[in-house]
Protein backbone atom coordinates (compact mmCIF):
# COMPACT_ATOMS: atom_id res chain seq x y z
CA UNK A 1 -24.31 75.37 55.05
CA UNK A 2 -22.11 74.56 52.34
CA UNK A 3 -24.33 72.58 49.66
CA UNK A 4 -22.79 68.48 49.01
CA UNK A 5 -20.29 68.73 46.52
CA UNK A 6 -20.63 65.54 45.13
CA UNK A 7 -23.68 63.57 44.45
CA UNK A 8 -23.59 60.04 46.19
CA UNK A 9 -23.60 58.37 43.53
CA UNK A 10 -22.36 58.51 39.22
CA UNK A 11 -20.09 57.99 37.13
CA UNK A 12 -17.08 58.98 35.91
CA UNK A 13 -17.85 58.82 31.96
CA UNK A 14 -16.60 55.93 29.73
CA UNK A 15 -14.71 54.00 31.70
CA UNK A 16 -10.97 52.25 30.24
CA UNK A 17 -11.16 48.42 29.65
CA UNK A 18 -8.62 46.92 30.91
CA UNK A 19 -6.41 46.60 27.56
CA UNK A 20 -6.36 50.53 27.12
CA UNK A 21 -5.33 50.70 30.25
CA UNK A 22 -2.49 48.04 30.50
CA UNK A 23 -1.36 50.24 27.96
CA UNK A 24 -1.47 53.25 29.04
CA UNK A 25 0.47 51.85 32.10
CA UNK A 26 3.03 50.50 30.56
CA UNK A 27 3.32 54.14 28.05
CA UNK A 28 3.44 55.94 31.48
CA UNK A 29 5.81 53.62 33.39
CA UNK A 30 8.48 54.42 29.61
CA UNK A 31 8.27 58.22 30.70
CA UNK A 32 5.06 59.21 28.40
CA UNK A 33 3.61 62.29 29.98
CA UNK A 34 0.52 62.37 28.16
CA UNK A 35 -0.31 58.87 29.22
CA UNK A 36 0.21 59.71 33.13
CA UNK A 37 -2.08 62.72 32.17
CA UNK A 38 -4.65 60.41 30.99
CA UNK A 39 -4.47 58.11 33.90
CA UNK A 40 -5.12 60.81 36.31
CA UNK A 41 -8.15 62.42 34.38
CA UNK A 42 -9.70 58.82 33.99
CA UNK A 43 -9.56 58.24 37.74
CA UNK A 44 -9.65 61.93 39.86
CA UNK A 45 -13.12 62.03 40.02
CA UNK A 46 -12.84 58.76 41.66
CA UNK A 47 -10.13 59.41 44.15
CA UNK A 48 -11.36 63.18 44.98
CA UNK A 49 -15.22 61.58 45.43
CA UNK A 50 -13.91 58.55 47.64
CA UNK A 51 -11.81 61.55 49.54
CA UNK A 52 -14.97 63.92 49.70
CA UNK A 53 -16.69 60.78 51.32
CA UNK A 54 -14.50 59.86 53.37
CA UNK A 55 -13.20 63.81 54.42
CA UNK A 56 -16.32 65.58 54.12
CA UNK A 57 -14.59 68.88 53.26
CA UNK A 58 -13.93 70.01 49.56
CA UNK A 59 -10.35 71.22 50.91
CA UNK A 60 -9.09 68.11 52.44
CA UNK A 61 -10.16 65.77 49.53
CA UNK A 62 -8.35 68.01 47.17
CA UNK A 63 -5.53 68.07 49.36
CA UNK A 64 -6.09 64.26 49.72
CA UNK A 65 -6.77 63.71 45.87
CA UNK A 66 -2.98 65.66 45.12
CA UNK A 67 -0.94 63.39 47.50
CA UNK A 68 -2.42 60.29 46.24
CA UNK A 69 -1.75 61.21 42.21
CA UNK A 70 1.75 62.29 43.74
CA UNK A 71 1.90 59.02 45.41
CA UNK A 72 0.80 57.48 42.33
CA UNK A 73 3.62 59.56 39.87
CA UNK A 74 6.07 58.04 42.82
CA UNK A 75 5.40 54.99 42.84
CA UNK A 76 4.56 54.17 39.02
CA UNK A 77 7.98 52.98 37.76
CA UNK A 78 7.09 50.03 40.32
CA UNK A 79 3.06 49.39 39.58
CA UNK A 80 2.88 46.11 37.81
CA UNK A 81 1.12 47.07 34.20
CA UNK A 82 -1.25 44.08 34.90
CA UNK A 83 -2.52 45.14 37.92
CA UNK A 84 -5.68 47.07 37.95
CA UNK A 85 -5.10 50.92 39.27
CA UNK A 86 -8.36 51.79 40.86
CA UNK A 87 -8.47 49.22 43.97
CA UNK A 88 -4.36 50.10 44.43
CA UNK A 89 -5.87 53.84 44.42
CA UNK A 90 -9.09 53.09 46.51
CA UNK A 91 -6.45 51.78 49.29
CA UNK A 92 -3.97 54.58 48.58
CA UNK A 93 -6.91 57.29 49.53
CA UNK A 94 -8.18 55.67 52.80
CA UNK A 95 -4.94 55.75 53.61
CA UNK A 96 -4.26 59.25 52.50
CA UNK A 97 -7.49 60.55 54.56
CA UNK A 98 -6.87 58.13 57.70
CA UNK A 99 -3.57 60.35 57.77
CA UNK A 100 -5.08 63.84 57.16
CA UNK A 101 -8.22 63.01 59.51
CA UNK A 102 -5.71 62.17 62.26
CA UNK A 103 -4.16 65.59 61.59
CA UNK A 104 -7.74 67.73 62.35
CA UNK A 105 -9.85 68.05 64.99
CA UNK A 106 -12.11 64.72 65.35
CA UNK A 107 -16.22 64.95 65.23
CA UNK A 108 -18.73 64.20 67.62
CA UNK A 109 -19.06 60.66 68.04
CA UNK A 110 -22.35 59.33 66.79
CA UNK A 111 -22.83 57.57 70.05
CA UNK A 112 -22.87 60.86 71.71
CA UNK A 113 -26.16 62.54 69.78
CA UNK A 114 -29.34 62.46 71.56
CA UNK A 115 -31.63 60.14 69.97
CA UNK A 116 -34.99 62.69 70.15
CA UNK A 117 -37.53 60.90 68.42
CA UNK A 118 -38.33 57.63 67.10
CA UNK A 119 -37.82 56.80 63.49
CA UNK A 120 -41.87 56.50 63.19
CA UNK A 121 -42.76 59.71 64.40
CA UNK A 122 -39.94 61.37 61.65
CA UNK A 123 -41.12 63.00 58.37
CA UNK A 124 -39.48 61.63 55.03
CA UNK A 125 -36.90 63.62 53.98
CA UNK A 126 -36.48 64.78 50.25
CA UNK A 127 -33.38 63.93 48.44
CA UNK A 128 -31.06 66.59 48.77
CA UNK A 129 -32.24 66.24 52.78
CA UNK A 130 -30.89 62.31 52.95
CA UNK A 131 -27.82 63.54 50.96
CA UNK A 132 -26.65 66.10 53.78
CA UNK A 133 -27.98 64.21 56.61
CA UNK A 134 -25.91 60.99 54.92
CA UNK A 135 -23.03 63.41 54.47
CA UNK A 136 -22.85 64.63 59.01
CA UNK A 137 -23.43 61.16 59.53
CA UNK A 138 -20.70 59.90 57.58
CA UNK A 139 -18.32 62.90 58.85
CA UNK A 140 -19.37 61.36 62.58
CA UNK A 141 -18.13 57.73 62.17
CA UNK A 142 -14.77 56.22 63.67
CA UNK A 143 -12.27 56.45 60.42
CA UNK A 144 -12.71 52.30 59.66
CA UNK A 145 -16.28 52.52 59.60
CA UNK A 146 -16.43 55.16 57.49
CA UNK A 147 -14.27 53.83 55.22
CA UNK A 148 -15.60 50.04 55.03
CA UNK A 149 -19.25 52.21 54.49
CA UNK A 150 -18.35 54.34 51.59
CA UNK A 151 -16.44 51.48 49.78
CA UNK A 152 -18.97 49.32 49.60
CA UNK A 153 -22.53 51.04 49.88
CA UNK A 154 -21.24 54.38 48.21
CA UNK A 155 -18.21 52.90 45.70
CA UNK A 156 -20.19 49.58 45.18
CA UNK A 157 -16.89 47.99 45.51
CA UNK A 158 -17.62 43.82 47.10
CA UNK A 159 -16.93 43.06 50.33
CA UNK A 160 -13.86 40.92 49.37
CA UNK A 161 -12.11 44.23 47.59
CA UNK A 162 -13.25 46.56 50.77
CA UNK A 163 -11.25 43.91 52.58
CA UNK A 164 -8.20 44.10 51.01
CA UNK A 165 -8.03 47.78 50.27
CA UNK A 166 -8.34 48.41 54.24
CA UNK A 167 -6.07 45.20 55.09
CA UNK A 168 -8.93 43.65 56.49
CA UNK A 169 -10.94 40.26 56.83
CA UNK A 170 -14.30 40.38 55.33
CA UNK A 171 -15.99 38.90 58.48
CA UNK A 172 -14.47 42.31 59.71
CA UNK A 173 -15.32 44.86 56.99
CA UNK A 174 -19.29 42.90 57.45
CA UNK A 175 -19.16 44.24 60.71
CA UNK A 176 -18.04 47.82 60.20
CA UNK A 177 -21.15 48.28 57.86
CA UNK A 178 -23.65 46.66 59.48
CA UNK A 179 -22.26 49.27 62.97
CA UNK A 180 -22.34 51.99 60.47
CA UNK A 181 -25.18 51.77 58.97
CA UNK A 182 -27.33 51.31 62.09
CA UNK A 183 -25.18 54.27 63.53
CA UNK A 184 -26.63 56.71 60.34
CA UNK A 185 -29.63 55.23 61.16
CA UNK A 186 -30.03 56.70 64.95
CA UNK A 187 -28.43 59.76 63.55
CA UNK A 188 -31.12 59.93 61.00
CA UNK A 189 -34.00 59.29 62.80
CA UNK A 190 -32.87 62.03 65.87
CA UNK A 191 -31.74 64.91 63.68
CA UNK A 192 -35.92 64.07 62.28
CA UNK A 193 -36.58 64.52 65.83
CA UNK A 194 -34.96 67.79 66.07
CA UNK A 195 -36.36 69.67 62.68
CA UNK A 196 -40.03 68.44 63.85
């Protein structure tokens, strides 16, 4: 089994505050190459994590990571240098995965696992175990709860921005965690049942 290319959570190294990156925005939006270079290294980890989550295949968030930055060199004459780039990204990935999950074979449902064992008979798992058990259960959720999951309890974006990036209400987006996270739950607690 391939090992979890990403760790669930980090960081991306010093981050831009937002007056380095108004300008870099507006140097990139004049035709400055070096600047749209920039922009991309500051935020790929981002996008190709977010696509890793959201894929859970190393090939289809790379794919996924080179249309958004394409979408991105498209559409940058147009991106308002005040704006903030990573929640116009965040919403440009979902998308960009929504559309290449819809291409490929879909995943068991979680509804459809047998639940073998109650969470209090289970063993704890180590860390690395939660990671890859996180990472099928993830890869078994409908697209939207998926999504509203790794936003918010992967990304740590608020519920308001999870919201907006997936066109949503909040009252909605609550709802899509709160059914995901008790799906990863069951799936947790039977795949304990079946290593026992």
């Amino acid at each position: 089994m391939q090992e979890l290319a990403l760790a669930m959570t980090g960081e991306e190294g010093r981050r831009l505050d937002s007056s380095e990156l108004v300008l870099l925005l507006r140097r990139a939006k004049a035709g400055d190459v070096a600047a749209v270079e920039e922009i991309l290294l500051r935020h790929e980890r981002l996008v190709f994590r977010t696509a890793h989550r959201l894929l859970g295949s190393v090939e289809d968030a790379q794919d996924a990571s080179q249309e958004v930055f394409l979408r991105l060199h498209q559409h940058l004459r147009c991106f308002d240098a005040e704006r903030a780039v990573a929640p116009w990204l965040y919403r440009v990935t979902v998308n960009v995965c929504w559309d290449i999950a819809g291409k490929r074979k879909k995943d068991v449902p979680l509804e459809s696992v047998e639940l073998a064992a109650p969470a209090e008979q289970a063993a704890d798992y180590s860390r690395e175990e939660m990671k890859r058990v996180v990472q099928m259960a993830l890869r078994r959720l409908p697209e939207k709860e998926r999504a509203a999951l790794v936003l918010r309890d992967i990304e740590g974006l608020p519920t308001g921005e999870v919201a907006r990036v997936m066109g949503s209400s909040e009252a909605t987006v609550r709802s899509q965690i709160s059914s995901a996270r008790l799906k990863i739950k069951r799936f947790a607690d039977s795949f304990r049942g079946r290593i026992r």
